[in-house]
Protein backbone atom coordinates (compact mmCIF):
# COMPACT_ATOMS: atom_id res chain seq x y z
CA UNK A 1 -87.35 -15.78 -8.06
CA UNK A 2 -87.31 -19.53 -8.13
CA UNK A 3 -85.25 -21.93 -5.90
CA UNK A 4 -82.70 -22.57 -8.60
CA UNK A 5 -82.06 -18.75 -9.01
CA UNK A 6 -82.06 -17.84 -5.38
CA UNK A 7 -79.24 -20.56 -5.53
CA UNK A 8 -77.45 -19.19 -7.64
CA UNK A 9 -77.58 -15.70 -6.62
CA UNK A 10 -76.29 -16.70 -3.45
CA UNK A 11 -73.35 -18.52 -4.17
CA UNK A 12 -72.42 -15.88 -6.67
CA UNK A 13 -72.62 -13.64 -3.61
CA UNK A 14 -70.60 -15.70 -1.31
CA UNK A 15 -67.53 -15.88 -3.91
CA UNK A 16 -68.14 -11.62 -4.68
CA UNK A 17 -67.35 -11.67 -0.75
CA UNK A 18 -65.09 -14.26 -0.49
CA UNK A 19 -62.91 -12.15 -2.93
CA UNK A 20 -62.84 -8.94 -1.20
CA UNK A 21 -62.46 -10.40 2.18
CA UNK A 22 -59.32 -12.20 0.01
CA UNK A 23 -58.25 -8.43 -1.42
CA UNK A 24 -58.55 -6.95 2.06
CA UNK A 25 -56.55 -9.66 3.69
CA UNK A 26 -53.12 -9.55 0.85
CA UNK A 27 -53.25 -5.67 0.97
CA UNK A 28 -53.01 -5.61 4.55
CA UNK A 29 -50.68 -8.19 4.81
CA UNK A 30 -48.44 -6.54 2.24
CA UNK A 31 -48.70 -3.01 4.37
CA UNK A 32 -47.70 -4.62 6.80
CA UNK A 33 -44.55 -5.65 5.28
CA UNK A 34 -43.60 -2.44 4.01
CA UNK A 35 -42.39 -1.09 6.79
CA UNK A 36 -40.82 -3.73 7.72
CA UNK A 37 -38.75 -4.05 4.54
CA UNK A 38 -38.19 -0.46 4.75
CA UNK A 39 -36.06 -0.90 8.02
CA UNK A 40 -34.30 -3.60 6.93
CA UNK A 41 -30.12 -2.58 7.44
CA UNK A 42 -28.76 -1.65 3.89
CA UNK A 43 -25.32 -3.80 3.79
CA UNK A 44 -22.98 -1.75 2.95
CA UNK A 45 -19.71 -3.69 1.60
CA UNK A 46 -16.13 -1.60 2.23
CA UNK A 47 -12.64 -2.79 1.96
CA UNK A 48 -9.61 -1.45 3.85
CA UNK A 49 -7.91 1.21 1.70
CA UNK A 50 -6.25 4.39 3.87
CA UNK A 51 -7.70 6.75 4.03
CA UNK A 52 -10.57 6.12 2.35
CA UNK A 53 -11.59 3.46 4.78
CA UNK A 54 -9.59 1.91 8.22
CA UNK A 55 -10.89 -1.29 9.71
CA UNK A 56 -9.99 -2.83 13.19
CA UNK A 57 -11.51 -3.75 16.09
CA UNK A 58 -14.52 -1.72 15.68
CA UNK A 59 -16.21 0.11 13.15
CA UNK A 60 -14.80 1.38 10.00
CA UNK A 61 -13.12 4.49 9.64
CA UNK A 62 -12.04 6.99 6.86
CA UNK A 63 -13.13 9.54 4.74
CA UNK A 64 -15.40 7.02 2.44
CA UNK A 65 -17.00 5.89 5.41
CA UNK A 66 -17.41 9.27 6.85
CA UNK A 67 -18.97 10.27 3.17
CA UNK A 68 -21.49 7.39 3.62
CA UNK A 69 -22.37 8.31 7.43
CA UNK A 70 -23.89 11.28 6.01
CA UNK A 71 -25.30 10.32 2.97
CA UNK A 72 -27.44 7.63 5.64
CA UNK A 73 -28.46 10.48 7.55
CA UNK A 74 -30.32 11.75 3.86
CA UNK A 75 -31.72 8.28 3.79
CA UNK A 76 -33.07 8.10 6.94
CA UNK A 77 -31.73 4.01 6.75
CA UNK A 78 -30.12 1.90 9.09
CA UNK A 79 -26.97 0.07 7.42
CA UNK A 80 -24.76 -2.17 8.52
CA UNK A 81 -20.91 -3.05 7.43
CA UNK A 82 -19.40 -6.09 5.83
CA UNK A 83 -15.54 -6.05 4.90
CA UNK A 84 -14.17 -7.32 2.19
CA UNK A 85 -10.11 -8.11 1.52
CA UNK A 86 -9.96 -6.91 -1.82
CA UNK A 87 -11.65 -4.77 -4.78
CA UNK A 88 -12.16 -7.83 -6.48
CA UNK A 89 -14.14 -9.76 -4.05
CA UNK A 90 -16.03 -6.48 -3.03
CA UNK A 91 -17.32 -5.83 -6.16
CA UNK A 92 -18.00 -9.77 -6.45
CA UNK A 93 -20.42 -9.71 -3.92
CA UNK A 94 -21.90 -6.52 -5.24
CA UNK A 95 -22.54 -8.43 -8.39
CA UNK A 96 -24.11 -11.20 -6.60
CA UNK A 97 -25.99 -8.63 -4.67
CA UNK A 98 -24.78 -9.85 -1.18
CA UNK A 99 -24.58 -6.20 -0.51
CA UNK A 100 -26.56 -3.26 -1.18
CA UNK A 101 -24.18 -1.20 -2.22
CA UNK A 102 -19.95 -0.77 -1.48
CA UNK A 103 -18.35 2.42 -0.91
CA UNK A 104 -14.10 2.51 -0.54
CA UNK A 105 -11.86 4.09 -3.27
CA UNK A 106 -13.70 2.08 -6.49
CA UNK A 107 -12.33 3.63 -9.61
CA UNK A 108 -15.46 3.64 -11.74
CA UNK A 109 -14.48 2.00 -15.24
CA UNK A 110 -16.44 0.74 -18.51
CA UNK A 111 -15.52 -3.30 -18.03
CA UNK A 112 -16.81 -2.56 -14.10
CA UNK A 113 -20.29 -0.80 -16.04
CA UNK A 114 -20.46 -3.59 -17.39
CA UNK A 115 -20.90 -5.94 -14.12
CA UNK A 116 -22.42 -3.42 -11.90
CA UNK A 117 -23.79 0.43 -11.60
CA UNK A 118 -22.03 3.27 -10.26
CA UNK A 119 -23.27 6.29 -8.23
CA UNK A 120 -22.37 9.82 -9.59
CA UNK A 121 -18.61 10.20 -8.75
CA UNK A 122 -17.99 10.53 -5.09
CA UNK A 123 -14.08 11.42 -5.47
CA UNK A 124 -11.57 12.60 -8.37
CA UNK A 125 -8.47 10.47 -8.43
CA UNK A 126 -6.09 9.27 -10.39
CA UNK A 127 -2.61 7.15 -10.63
CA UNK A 128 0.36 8.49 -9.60
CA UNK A 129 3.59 7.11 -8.50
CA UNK A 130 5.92 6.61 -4.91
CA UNK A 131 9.24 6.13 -4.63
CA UNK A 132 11.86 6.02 -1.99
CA UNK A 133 13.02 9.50 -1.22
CA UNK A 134 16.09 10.53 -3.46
CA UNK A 135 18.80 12.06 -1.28
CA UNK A 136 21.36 14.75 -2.14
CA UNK A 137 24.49 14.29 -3.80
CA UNK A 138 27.89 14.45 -2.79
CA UNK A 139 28.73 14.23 0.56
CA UNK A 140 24.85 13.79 1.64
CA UNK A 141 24.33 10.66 -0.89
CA UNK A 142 27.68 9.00 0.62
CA UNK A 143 26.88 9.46 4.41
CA UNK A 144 23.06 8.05 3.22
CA UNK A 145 25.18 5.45 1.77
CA UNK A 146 27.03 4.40 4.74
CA UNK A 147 23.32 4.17 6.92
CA UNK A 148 22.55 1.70 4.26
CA UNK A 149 22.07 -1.91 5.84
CA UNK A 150 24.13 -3.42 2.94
CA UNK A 151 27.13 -1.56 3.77
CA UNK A 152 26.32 -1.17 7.75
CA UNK A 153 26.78 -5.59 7.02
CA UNK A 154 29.78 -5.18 5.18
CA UNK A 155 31.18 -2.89 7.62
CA UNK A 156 30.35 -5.45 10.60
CA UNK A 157 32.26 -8.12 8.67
CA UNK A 158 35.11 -5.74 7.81
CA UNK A 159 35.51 -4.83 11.65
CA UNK A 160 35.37 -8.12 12.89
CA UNK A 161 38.23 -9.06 10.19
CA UNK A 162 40.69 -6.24 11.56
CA UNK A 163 40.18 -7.09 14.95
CA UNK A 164 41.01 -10.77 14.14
CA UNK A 165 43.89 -10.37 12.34
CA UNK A 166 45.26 -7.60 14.88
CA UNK A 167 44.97 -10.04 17.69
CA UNK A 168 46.77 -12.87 15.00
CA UNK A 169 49.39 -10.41 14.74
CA UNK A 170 50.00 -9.42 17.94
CA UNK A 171 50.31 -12.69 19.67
CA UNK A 172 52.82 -13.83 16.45
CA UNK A 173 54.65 -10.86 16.83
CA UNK A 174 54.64 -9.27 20.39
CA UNK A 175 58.01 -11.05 21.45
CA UNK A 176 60.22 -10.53 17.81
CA UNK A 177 58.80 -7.76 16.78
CA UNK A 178 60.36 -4.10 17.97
CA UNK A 179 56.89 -2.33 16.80
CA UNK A 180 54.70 -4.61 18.08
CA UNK A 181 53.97 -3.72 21.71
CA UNK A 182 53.84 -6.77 24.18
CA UNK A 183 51.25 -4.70 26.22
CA UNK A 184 47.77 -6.25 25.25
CA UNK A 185 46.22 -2.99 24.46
CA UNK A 186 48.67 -1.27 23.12
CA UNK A 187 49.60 -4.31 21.17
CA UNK A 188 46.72 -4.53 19.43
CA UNK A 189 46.76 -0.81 18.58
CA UNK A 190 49.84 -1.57 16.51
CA UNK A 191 47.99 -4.39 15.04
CA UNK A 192 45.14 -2.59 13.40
CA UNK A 193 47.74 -0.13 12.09
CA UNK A 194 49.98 -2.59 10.62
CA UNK A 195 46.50 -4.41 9.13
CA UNK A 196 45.26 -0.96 7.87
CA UNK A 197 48.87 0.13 5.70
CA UNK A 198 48.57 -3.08 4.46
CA UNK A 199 44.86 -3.34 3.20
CA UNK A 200 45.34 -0.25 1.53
CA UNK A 201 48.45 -0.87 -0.13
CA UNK A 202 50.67 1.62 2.08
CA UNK A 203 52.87 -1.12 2.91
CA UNK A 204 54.13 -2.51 5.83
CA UNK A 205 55.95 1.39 7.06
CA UNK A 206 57.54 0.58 10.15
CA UNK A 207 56.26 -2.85 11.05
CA UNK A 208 57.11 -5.49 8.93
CA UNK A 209 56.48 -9.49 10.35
CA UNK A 210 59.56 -11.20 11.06
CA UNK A 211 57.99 -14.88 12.50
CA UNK A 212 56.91 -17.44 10.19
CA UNK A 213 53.17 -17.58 11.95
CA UNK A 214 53.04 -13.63 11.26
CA UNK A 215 54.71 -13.68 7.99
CA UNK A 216 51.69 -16.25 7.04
CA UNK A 217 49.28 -14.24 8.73
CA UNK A 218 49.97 -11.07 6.18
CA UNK A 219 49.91 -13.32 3.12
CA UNK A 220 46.49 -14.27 4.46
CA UNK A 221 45.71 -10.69 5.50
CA UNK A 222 46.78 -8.81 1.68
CA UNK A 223 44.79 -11.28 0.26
CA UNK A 224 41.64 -11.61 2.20
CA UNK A 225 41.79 -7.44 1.79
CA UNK A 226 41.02 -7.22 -1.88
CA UNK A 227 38.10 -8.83 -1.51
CA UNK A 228 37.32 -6.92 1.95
CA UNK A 229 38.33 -3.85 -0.21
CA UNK A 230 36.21 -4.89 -3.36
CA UNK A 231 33.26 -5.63 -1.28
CA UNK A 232 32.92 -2.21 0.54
CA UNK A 233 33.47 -0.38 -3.25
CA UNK A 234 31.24 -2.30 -4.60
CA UNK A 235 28.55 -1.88 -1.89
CA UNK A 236 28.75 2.04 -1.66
CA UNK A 237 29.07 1.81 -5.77
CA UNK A 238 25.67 -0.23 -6.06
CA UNK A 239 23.77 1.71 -3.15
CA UNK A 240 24.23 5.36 -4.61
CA UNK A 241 23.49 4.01 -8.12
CA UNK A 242 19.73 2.39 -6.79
CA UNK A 243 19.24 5.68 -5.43
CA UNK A 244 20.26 7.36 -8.61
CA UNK A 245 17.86 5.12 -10.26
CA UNK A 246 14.90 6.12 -8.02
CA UNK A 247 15.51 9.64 -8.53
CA UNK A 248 15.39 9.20 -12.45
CA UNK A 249 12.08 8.08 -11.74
CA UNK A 250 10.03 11.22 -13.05
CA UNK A 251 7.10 9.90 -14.41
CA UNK A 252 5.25 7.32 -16.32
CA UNK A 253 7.59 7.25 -19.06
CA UNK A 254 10.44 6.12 -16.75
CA UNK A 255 9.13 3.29 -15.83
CA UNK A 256 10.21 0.41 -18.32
CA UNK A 257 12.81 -1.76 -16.57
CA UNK A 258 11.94 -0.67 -13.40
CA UNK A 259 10.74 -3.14 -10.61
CA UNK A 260 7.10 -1.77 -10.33
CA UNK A 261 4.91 -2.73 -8.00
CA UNK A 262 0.66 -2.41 -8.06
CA UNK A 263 -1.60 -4.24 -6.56
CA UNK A 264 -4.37 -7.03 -7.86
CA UNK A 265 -7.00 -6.37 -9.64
CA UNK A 266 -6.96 -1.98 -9.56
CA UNK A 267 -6.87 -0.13 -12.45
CA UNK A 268 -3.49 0.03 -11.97
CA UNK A 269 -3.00 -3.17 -12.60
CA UNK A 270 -4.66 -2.93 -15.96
CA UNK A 271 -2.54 -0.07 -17.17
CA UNK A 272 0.51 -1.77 -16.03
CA UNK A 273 -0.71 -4.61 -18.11
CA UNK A 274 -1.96 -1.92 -21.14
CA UNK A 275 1.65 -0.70 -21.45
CA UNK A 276 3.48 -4.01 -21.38
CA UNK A 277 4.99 -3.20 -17.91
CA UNK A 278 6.14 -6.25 -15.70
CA UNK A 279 4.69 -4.94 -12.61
CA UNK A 280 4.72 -7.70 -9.41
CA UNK A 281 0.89 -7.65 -8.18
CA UNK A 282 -0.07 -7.99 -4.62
CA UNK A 283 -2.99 -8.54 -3.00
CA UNK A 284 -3.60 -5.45 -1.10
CA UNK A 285 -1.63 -1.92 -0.98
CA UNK A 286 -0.50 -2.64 2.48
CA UNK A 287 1.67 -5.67 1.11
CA UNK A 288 3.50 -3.01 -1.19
CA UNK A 289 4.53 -0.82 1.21
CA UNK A 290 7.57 -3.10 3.26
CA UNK A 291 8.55 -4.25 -0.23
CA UNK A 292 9.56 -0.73 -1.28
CA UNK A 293 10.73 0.02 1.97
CA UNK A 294 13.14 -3.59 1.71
CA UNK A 295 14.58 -2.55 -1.61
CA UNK A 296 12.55 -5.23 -3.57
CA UNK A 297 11.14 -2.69 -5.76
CA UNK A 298 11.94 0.99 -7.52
CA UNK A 299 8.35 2.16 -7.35
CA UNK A 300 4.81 1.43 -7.12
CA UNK A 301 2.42 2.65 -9.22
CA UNK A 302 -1.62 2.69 -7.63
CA UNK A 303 -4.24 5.59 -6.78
CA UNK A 304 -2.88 8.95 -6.52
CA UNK A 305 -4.99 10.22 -2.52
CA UNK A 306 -3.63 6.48 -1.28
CA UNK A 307 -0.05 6.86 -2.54
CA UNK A 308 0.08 10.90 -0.84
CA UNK A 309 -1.58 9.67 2.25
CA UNK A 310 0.98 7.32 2.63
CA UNK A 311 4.16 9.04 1.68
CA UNK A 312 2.48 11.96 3.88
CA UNK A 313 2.23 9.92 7.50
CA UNK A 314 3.90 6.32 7.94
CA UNK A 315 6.02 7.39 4.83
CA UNK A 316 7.33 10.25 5.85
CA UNK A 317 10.83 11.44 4.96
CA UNK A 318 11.60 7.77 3.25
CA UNK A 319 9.15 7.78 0.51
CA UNK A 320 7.12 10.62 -1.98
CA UNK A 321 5.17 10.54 -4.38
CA UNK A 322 7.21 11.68 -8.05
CA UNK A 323 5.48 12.74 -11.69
CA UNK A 324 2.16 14.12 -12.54
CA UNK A 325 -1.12 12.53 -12.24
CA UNK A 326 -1.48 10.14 -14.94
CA UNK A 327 -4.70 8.16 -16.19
CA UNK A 328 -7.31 10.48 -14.39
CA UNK A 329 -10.29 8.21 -13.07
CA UNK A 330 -13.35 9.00 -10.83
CA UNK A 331 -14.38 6.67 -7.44
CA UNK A 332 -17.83 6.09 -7.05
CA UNK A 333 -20.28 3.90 -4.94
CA UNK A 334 -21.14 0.46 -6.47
CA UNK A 335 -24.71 -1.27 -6.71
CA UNK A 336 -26.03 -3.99 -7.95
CA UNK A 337 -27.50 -3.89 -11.57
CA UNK A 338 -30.69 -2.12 -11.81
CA UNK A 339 -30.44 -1.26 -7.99
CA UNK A 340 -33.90 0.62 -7.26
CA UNK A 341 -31.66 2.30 -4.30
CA UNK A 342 -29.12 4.27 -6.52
CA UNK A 343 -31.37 6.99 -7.43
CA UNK A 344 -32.13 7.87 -3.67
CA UNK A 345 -28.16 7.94 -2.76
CA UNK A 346 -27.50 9.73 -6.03
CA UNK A 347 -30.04 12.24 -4.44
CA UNK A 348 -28.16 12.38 -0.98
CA UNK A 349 -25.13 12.49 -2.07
CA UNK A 350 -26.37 16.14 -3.99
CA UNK A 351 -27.58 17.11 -0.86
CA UNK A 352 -24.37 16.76 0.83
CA UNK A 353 -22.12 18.56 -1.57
CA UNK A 354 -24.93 21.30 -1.41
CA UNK A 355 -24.89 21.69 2.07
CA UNK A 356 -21.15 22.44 2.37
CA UNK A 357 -20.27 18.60 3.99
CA UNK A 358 -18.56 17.07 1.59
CA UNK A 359 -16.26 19.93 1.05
CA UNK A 360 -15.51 20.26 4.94
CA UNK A 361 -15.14 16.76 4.85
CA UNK A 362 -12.23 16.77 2.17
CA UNK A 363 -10.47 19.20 3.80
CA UNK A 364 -10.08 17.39 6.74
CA UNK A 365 -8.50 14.55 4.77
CA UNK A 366 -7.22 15.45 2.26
CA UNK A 367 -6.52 20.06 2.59
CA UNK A 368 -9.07 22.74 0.66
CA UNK A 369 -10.06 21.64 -2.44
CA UNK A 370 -8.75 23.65 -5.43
């Protein structure tokens, strides 16, 4: 071999070792990455939606969080949480892949395929629809009535009107007047009867004003009554027909020219929108519910578990849920397109309902399943 082949022999050699010491170095510096990667925390986004998920001061809680706890344990994958305000933001950031995956009470829909995959279902839902509680007619619907805080401010008004023109009466009257008693309390007693003949059109009976200050006084008095008696009329008029109104609220179909309420963004929203309804959108379903209890709305119309859960607990006795389940939908978890870690969950998530947890896990939220 001459001195130009040994040459290149050997630098043919040094590059042939060069690039497996190269090789050797990459595929241990990628194993030793793998791991790594592999206990990185899945974020996992959530929103607040009872009781599918609670937030406060520490961790989440509810039965979609509960559901994910043990589809982890399947994994064998440390997660962490990040809370989002609203559906719309959550499944933002799942777009965006800022999370891994979300989990709450996300109705799985075809313009939502579109931006982002979905696990198998995780939950059968629906809409449904909560009203204020109707009460019973006749003499139950009037005493409801009277607890109303419209009347209970007419009343106050009322009250403080007989009292006034009692004491206007008595001092005109208590010296010139035979059935006006000079006594202050007993005075006054003959006041408020003499007020009450005359705001209901009795008539003066036995006690009729003879000064000019009193005589004034009940021309001031029969008039200021028709609107005090108006006012209370119309009050318990208008407060047992809203309730009327509520309780005509059956189902879906009732629903046009009702004040509905939904909330931003749900698949609510949309069939609100779908059936021309003029539905007042909030940002979350907490804002809904002191609207409904306030009066400012007949109904509101969002996912059927949130809407019994509700009516069920801080609802109770003012508030249930009326009509069928309507526009039957499916939640599921959300991931990023193309998300290499749906097929795992997908897996776990089988596991789960196999091994009996998902169904104890209903029943603690929500009763047996049918």
């Amino acid at each position: 071999m001459g001195r130009g082949e040994w040459m290149a022999w050997t630098v043919r050699a040094r590059r042939t070792v060069s690039g497996v010491l190269l090789c050797l170095l990459t595929c241990a510096t990628v194993a030793r990455a793998q791991p790594v990667e592999a206990e990185r925390p899945l974020r996992i986004g959530t929103k607040p939606l009872a009781p599918f998920v609670a937030t406060g001061s520490g961790a989440p809680t509810g039965f979609s969080v509960r559901l994910w706890e043990r589809v982890a344990a399947e994994l064998g994958r440390p997660y962490e949480w990040v809370v989002y305000p609203t559906v719309g933001e959550l499944l933002q950031a799942v777009e965006k892949g800022e999370v891994d995956l979300a989990i709450a009470g996300i109705s799985i829909t075809a313009d939502r395929e579109q931006r982002v995959d979905f696990s198998q279902p995780m939950f059968a839902a629906g809409l449904q629809i909560l009203v204020p509680t109707s009460r019973s007619g006749g003499l139950g619907a009037l005493v409801a009535a009277f607890a109303s805080p419209e009347l209970a401010g007419v009343l106050v008004v009322g009250a403080a009107a007989f009292l006034t023109i009692a004491h206007l009466i008595w001092f005109a009257e208590r010296r010139a007047n035979p059935g006006i008693s000079p006594a202050y309390p007993r005075g006054i007693g003959d006041g408020l009867w003499w007020a009450i003949v005359t705001i209901t059109t009795v008539g003066y009976g036995d006690i009729a004003p003879r000064t000019a200050l009193g005589r004034i006084a009940a021309g001031l008095w029969m008039i200021a009554g028709l609107f005090l008696v108006a006012g209370f009329v119309g009050t318990v008029s208008s407060t047992m027909t809203y309730d009327r109104m509520h309780a005509a609220i059956k189902g879906p179909d009732d629903l046009p020219g009702k004040r509905v309420l939904t909330v931003r963004d749900s698949t609510a929203a949309q069939w609100c929108a779908a059936r021309g309804l003029a539905a007042t959108e909030v940002a979350t379903i907490d804002a809904a519910w002191p609207l409904l209890d306030a009066g400012a709305a007949d109904a509101v119309v969002y996912d059927a578990p949130v809407l019994l859960h509700h009516a069920l607990h801080a609802g109770s006795g003012r508030l249930t849920v009326t009509g069928p389940v309507f526009k039957r939908e499916d939640y599921g978890m959300a991931f990023p397109a193309r998300s290499p870690l749906r097929e795992p969950v997908d897996r776990a998530l089988l596991r789960v309902r196999e091994h009996g947890d998902y169904q104890r896990l209903y029943a603690e939220f929500f009763g047996p399943m049918d």
